[in-house]
N, C-alpha and C. Protein backbone atom coordinates (compact mmCIF):
# COMPACT_ATOMS: atom_id res chain seq x y z
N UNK A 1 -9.92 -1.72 12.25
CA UNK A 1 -10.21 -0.99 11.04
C UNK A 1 -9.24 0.17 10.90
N UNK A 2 -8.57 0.15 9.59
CA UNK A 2 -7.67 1.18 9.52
C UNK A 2 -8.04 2.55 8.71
N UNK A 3 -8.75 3.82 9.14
CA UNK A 3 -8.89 5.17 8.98
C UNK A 3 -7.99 6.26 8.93
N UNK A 4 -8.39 7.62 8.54
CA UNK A 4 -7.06 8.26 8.15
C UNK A 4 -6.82 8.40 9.51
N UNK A 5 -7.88 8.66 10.65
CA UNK A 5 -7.35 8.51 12.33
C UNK A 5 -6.46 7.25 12.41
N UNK A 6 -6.03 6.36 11.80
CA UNK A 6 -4.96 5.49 12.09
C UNK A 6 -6.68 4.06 12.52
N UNK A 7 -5.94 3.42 13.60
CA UNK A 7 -6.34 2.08 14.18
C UNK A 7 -8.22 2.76 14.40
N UNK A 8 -9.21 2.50 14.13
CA UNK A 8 -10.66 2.81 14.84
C UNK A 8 -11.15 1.95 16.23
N UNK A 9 -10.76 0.46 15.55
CA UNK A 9 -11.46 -0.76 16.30
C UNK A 9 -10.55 -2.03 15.54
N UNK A 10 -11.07 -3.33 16.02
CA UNK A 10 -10.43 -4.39 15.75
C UNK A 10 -9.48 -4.81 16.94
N UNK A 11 -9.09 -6.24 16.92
CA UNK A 11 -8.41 -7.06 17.70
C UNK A 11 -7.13 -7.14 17.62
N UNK A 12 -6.06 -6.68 18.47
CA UNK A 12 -4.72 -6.82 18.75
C UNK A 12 -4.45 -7.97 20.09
N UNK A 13 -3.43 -8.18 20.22
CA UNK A 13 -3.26 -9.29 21.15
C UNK A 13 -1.98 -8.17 22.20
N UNK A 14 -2.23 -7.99 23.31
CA UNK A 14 -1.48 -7.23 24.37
C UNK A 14 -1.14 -7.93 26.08
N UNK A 15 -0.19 -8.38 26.13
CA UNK A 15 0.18 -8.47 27.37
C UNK A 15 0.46 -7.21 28.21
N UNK A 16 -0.50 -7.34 29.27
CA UNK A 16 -0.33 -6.03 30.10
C UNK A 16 -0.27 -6.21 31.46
N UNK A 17 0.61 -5.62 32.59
CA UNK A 17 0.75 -6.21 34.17
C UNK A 17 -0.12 -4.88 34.67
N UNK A 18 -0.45 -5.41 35.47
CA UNK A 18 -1.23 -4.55 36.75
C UNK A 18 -2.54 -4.60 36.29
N UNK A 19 -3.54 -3.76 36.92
CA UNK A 19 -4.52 -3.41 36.91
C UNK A 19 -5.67 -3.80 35.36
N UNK A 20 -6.23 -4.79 35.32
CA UNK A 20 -6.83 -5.31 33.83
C UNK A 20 -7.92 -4.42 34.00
N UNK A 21 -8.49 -3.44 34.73
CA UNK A 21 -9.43 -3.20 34.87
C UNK A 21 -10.06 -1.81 34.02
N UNK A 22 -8.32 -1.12 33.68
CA UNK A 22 -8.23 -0.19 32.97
C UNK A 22 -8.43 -0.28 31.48
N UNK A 23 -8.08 -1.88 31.24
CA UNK A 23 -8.11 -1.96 29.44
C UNK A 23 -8.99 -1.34 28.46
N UNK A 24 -10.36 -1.35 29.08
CA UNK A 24 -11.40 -1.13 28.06
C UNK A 24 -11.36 0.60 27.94
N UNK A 25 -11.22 1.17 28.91
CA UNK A 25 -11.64 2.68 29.05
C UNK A 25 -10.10 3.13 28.61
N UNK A 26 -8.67 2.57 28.72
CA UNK A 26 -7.20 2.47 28.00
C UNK A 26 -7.36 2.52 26.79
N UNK A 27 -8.18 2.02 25.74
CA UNK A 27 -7.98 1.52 24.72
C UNK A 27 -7.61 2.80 23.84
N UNK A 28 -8.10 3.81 23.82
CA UNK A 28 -7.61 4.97 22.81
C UNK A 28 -5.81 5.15 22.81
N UNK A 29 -5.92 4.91 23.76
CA UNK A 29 -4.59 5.53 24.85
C UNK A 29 -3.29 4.38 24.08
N UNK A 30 -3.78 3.20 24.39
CA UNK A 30 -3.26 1.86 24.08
C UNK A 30 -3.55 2.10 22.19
N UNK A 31 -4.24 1.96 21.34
CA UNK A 31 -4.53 2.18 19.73
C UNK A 31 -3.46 3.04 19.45
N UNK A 32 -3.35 4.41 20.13
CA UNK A 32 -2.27 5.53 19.78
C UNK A 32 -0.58 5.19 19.88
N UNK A 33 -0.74 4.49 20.96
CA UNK A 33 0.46 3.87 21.68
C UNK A 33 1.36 2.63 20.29
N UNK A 34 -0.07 1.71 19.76
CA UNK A 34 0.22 0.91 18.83
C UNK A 34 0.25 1.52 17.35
N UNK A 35 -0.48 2.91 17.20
CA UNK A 35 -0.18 3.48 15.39
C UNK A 35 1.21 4.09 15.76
N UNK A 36 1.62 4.64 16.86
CA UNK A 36 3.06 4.81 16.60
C UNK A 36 3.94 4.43 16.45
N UNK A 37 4.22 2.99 16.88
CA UNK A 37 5.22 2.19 17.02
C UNK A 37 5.01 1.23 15.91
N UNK A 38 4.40 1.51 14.29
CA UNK A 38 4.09 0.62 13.60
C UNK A 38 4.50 1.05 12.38
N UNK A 39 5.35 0.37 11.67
CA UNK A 39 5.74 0.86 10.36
C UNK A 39 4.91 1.05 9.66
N UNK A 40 4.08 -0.15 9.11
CA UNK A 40 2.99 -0.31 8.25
C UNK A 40 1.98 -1.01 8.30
N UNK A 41 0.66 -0.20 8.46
CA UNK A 41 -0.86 -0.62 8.65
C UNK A 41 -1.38 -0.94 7.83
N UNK A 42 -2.17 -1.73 7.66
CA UNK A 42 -2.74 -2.14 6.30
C UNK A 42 -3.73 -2.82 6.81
N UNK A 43 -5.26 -2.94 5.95
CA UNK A 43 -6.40 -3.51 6.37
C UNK A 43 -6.75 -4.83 6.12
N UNK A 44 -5.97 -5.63 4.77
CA UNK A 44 -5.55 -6.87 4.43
C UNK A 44 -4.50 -7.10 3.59
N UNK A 45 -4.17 -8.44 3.96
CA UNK A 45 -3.21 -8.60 3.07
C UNK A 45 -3.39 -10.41 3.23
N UNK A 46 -2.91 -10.91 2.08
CA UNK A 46 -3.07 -12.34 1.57
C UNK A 46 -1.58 -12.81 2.32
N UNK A 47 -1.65 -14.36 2.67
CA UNK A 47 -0.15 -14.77 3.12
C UNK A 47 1.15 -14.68 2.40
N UNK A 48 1.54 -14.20 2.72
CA UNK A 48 2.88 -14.04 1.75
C UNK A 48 3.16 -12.83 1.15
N UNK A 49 2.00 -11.98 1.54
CA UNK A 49 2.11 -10.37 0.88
C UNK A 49 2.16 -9.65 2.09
N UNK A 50 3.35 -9.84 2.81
CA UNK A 50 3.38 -9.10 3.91
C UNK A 50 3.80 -7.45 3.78
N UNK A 51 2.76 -6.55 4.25
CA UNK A 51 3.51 -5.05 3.53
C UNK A 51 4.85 -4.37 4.29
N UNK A 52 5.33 -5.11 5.29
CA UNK A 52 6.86 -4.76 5.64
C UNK A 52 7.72 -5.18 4.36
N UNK A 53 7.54 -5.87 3.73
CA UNK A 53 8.53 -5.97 2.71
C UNK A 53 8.48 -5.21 1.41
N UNK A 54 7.53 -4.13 1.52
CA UNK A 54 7.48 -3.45 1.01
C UNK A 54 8.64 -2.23 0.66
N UNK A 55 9.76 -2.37 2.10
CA UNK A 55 10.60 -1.80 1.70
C UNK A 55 12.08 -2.25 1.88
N UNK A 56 12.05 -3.27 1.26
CA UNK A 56 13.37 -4.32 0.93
C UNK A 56 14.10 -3.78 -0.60
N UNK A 57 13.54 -2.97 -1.34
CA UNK A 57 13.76 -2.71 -2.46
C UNK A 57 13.83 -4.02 -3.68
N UNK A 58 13.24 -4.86 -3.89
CA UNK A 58 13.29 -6.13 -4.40
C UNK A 58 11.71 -5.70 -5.17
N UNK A 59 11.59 -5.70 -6.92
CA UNK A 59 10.67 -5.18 -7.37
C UNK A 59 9.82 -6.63 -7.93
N UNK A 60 10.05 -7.25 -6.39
CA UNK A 60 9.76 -8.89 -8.09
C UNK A 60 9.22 -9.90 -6.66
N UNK A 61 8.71 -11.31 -6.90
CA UNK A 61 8.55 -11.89 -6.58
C UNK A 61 9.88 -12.86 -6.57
N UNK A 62 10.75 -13.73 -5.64
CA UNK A 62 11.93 -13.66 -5.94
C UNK A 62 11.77 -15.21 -4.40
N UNK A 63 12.09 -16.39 -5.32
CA UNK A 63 11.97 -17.69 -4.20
C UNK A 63 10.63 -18.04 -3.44
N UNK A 64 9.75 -17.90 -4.32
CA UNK A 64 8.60 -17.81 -3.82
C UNK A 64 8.03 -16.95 -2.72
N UNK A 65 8.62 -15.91 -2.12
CA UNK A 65 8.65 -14.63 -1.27
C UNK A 65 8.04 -13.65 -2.28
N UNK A 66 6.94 -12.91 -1.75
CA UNK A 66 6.36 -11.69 -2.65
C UNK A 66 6.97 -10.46 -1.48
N UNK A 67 7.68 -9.83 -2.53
CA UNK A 67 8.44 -8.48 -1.69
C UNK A 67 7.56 -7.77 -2.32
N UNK A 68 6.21 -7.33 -1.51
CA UNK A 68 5.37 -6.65 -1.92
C UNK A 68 4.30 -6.79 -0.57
N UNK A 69 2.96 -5.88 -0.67
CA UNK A 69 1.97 -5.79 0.08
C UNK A 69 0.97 -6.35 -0.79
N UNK A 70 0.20 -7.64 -1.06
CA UNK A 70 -0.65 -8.01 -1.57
C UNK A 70 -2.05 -7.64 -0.96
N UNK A 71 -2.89 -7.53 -1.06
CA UNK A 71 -4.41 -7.39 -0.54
C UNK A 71 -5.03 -8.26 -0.76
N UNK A 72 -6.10 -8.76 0.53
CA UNK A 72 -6.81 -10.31 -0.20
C UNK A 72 -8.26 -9.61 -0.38
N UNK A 73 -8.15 -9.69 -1.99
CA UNK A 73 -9.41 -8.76 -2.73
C UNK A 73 -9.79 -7.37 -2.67
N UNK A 74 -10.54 -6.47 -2.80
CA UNK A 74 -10.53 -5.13 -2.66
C UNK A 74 -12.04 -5.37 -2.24
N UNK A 75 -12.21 -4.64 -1.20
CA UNK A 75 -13.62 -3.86 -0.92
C UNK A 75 -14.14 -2.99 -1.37
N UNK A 76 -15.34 -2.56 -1.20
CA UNK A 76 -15.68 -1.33 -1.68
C UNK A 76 -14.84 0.07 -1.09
N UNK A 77 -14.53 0.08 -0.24
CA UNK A 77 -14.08 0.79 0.59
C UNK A 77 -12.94 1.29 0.00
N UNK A 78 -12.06 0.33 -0.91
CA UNK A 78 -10.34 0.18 -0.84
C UNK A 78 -9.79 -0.62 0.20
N UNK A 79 -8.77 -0.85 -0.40
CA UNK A 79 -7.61 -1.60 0.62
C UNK A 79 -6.73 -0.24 0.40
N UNK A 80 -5.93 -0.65 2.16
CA UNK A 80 -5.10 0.68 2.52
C UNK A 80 -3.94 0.19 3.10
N UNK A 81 -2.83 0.92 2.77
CA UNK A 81 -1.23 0.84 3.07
C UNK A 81 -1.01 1.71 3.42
N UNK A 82 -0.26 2.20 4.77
CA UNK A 82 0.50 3.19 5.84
C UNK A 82 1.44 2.97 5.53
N UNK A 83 2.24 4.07 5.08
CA UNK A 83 3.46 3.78 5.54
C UNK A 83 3.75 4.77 6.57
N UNK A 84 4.28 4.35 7.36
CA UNK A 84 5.08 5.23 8.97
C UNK A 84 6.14 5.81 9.12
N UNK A 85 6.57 7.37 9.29
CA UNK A 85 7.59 7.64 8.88
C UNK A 85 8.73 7.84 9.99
N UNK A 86 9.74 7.29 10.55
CA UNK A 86 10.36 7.31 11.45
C UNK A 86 10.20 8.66 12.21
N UNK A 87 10.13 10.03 11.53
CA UNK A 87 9.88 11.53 12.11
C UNK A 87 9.26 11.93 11.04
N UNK A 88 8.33 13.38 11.33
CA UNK A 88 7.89 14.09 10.66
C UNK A 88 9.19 14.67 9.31
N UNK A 89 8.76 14.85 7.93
CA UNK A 89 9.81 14.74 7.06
C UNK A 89 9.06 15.84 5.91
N UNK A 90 9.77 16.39 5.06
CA UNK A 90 9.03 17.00 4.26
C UNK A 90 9.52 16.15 2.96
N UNK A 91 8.41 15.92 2.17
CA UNK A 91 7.78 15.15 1.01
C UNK A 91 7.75 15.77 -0.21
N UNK A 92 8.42 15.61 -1.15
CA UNK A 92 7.76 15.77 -2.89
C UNK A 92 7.84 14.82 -3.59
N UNK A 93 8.02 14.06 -3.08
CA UNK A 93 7.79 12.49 -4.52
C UNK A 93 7.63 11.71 -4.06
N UNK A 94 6.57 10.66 -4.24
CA UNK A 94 6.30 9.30 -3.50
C UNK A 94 6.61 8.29 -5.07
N UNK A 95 7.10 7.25 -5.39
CA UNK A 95 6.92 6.10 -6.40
C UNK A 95 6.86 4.88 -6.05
N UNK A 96 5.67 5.00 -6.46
CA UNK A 96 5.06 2.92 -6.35
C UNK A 96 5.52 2.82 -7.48
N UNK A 97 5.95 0.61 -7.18
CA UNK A 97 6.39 0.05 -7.83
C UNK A 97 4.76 -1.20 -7.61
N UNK A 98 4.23 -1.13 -9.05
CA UNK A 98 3.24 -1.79 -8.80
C UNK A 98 3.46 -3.20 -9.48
N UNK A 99 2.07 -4.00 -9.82
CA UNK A 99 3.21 -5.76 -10.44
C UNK A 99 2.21 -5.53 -11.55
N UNK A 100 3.05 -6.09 -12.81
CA UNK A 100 2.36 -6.13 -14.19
C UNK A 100 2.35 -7.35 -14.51
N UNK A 101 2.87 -8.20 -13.93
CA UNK A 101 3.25 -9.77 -13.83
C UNK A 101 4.30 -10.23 -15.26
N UNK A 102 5.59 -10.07 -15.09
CA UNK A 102 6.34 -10.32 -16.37
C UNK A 102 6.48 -11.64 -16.52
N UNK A 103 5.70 -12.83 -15.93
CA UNK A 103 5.81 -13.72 -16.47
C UNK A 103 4.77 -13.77 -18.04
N UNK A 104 4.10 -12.65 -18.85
CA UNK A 104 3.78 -12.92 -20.20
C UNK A 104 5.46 -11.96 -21.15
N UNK A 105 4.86 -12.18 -22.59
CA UNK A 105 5.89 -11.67 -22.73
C UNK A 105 5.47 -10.36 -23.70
N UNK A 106 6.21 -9.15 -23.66
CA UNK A 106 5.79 -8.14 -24.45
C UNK A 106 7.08 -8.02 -25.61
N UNK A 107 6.11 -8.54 -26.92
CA UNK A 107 6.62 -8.30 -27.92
C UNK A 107 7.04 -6.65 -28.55
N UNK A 108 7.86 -6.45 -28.92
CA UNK A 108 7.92 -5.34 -30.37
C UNK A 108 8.25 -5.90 -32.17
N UNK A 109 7.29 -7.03 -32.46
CA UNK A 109 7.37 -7.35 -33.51
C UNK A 109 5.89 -7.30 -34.59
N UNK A 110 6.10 -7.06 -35.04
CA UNK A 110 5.00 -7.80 -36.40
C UNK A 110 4.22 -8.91 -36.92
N UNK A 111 5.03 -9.60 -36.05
CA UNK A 111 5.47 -11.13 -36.42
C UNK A 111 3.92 -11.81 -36.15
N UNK A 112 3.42 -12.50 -36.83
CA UNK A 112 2.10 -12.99 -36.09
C UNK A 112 1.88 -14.07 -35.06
N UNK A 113 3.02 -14.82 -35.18
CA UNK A 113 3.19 -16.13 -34.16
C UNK A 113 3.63 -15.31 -33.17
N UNK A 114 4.57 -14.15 -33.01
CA UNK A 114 4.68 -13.70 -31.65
C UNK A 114 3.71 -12.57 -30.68
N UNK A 115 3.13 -12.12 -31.98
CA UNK A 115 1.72 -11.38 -31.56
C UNK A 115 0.67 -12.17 -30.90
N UNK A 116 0.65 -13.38 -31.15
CA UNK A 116 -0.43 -14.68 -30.50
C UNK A 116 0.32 -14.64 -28.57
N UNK A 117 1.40 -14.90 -28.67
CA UNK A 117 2.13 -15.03 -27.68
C UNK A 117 1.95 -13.78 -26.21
N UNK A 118 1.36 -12.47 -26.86
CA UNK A 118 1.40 -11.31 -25.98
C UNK A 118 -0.09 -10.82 -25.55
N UNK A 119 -0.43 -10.83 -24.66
CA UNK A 119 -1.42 -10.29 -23.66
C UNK A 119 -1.68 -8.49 -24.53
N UNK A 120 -2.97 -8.89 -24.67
CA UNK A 120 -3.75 -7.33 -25.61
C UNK A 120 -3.99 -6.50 -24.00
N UNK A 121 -4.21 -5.70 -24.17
CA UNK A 121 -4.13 -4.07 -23.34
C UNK A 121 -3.28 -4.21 -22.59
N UNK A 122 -4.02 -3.25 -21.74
CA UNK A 122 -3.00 -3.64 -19.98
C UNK A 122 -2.94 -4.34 -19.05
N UNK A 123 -1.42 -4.64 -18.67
CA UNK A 123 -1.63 -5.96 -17.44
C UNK A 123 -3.04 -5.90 -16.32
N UNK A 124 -3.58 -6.98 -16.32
CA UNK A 124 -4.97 -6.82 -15.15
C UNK A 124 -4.40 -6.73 -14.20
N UNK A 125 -2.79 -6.89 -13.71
CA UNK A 125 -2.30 -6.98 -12.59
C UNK A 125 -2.47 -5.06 -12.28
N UNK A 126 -2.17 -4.45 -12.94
CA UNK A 126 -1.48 -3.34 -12.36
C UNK A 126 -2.65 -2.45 -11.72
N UNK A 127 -2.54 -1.25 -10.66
CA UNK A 127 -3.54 -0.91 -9.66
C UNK A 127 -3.90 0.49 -10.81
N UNK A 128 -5.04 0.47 -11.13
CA UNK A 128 -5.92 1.37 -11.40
C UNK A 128 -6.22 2.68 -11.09
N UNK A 129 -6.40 2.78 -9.94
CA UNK A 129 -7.29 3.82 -9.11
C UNK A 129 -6.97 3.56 -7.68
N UNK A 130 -6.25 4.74 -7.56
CA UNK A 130 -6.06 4.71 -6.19
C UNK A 130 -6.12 6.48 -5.77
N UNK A 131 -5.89 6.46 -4.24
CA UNK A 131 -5.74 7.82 -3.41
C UNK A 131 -4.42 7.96 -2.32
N UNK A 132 -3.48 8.80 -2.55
CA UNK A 132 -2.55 9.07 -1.58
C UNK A 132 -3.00 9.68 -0.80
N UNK A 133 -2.62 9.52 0.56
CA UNK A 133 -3.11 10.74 1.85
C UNK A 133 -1.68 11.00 2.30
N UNK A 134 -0.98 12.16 2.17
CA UNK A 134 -0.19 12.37 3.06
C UNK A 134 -0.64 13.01 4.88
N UNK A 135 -0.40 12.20 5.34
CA UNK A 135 -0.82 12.54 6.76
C UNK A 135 0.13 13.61 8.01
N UNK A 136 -0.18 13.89 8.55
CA UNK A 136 0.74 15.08 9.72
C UNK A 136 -0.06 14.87 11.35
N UNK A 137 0.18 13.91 11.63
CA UNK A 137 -0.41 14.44 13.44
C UNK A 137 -2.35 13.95 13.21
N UNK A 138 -1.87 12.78 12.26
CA UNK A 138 -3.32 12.28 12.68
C UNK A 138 -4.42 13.24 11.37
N UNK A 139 -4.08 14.04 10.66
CA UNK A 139 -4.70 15.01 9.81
C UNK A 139 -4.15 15.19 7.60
N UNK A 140 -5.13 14.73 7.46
CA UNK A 140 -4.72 14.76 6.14
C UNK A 140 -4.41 15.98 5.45
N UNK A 141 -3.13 16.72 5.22
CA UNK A 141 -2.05 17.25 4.83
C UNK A 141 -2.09 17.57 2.80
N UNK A 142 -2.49 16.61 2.49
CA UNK A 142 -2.52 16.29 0.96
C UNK A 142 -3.14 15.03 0.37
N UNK A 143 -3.64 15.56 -0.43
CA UNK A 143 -4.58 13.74 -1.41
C UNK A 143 -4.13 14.20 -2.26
N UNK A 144 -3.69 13.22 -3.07
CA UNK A 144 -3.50 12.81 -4.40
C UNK A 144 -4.19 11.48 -4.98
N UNK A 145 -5.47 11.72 -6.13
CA UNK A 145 -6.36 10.79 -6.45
C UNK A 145 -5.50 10.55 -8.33
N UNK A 146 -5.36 9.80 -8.37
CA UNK A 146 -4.77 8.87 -9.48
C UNK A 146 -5.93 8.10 -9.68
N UNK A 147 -6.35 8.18 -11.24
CA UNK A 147 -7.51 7.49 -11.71
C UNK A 147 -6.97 7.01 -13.18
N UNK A 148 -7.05 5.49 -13.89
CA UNK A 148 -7.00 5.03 -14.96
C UNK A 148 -5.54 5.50 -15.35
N UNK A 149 -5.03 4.35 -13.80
CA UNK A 149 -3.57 4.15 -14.40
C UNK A 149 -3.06 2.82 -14.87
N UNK A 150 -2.66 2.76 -15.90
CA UNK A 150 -1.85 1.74 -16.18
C UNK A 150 -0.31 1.35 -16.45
N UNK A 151 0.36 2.10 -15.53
CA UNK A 151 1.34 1.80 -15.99
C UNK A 151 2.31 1.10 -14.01
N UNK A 152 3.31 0.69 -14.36
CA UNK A 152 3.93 -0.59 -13.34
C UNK A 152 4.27 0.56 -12.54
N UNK A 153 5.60 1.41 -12.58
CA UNK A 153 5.89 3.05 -11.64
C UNK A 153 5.13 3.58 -12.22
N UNK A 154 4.90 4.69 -10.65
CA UNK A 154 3.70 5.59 -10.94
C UNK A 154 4.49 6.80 -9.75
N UNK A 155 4.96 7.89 -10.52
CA UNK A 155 5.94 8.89 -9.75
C UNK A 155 5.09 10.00 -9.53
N UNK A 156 4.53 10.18 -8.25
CA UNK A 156 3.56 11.54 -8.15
C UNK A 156 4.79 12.22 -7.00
N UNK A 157 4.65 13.84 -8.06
CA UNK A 157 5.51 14.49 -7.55
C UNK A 157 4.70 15.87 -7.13
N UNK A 158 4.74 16.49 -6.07
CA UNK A 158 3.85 17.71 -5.48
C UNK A 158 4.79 18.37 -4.72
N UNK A 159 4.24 19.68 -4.23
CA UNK A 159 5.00 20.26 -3.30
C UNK A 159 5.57 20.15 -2.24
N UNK A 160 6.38 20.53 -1.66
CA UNK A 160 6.81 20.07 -0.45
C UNK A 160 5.95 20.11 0.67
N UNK A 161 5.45 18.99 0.93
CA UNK A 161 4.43 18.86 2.44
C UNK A 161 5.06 17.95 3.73
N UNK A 162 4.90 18.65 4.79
CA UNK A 162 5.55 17.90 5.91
C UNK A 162 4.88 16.98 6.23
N UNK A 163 5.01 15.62 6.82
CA UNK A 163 4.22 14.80 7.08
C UNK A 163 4.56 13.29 7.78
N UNK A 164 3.74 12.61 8.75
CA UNK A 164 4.23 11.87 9.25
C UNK A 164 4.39 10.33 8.93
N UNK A 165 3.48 10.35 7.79
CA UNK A 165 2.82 8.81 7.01
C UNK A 165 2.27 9.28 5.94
N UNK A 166 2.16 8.17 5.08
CA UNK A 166 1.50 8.36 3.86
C UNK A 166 0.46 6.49 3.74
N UNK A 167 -0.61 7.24 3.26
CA UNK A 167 -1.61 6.29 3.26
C UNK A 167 -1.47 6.22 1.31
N UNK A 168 -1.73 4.90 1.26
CA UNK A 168 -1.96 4.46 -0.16
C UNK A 168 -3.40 3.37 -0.20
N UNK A 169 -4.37 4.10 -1.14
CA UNK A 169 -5.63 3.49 -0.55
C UNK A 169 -6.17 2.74 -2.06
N UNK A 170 -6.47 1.46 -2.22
CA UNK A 170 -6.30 1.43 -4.03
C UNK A 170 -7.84 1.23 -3.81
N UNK A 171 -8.28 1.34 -4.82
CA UNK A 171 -9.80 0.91 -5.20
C UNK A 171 -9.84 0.06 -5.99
N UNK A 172 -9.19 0.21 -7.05
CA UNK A 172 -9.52 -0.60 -8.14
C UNK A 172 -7.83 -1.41 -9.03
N UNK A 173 -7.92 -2.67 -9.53
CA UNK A 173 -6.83 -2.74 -10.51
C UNK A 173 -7.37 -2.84 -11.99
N UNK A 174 -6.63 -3.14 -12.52
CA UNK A 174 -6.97 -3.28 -14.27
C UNK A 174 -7.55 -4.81 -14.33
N UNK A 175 -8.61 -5.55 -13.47
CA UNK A 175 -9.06 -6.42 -13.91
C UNK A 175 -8.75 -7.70 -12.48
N UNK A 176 -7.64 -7.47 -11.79
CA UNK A 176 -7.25 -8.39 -10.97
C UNK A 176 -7.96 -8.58 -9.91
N UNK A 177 -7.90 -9.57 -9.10
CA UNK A 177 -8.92 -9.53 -7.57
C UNK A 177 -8.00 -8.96 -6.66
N UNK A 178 -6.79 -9.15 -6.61
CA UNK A 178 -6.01 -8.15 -6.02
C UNK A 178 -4.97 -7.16 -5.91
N UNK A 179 -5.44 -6.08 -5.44
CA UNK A 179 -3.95 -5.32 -5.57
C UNK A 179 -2.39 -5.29 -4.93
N UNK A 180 -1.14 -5.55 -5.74
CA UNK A 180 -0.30 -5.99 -5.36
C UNK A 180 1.35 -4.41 -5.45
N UNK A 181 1.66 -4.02 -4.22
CA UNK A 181 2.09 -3.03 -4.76
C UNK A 181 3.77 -3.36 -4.26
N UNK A 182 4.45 -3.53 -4.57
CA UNK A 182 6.17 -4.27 -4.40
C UNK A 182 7.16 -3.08 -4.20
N UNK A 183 6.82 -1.65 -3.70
CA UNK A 183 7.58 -1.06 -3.68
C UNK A 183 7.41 0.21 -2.94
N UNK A 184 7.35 1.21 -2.17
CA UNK A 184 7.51 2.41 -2.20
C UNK A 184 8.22 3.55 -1.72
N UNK A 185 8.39 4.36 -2.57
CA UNK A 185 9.98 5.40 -1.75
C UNK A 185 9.51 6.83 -2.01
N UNK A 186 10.02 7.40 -1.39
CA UNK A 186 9.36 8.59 -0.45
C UNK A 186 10.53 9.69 -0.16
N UNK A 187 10.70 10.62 -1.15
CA UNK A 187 11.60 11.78 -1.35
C UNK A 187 11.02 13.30 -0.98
């Protein structure tokens, strides 16, 4: 289970020599050992929405490869994305690149045969409601709660905060079962 403490519980697979006897009463020791050495945590994700490719810079689905972090469905809880920051860094702009799905097409006409053709409101794809955590040493640093968004980039810009990860936690999309986020960069 992934918390703003990083790893809580759940199953990893570890080859370890010597002494097995230490594992269970290790395990904090061993969890800490594994949130550091991990780019990006995440609590689900569907096959093919792996969230390392989250930073390939590729804003699209591209050969049947989703360069994105998909989630399989949202919980009540949210689904959550870490990103890990090689060193502590100071922060003022994070931008997700979220998916609106451009396979419909968005007209600017009048026209009524091409008005039939275009999807009314907002893409159900795109993420709704979500919460940034900028994190520092295990301790949340800054939230930023974004509510009744619809739009594909979403540029939240704040003060300069030092920090070691940033958590992206969505709750909700505009209608979709899952949230799909293809991008994020961190200034």
């Amino acid at each position: 289970m992934v918390s703003a403490r990083g790893i809580d519980y759940g199953y990893f697979w570890i080859e370890l020599r010597g002494d097995t006897d230490d594992i269970i009463t290790d395990f904090e020791n061993i969890r800490d050992n594994l949130v550091a050495a991990l780019y990006g945590v995440w609590n689900h994700n569907k096959n093919g929405g792996d969230p390392c490719l989250v930073n390939r810079g590729y804003s699209r689905k591209m050969d049947g490869i989703w360069n994105a972090w998909v989630s399989d469905g949202i919980s009540e809880l949210g689904e959550t994305l870490t990103m890990q920051l090689a060193e502590a860094s100071e922060l003022s702009e994070l931008r997700l690149t979220c998916w609106s799905d451009f396979r419909y097409p968005i007209r600017v006409t009048m026209a009524p045969n091409r008005q039939k053709q275009q999807r009314v409101g907002v893409p159900a794809e795109s993420v709704k409601d979500y919460t940034v955590r900028l994190m520092h040493e295990g301790r949340t640093v800054r939230e930023i709660a974004v509510k009744g968004n619809h739009q594909r980039l979403n540029v939240l810009k704040f003060e300069k905060t030092m920090c070691d990860s940033a958590q992206i936690v969505v709750h909700t999309t505009n209608r979709h079962e899952n949230a799909v986020i293809f991008e994020v960069r961190a200034y």
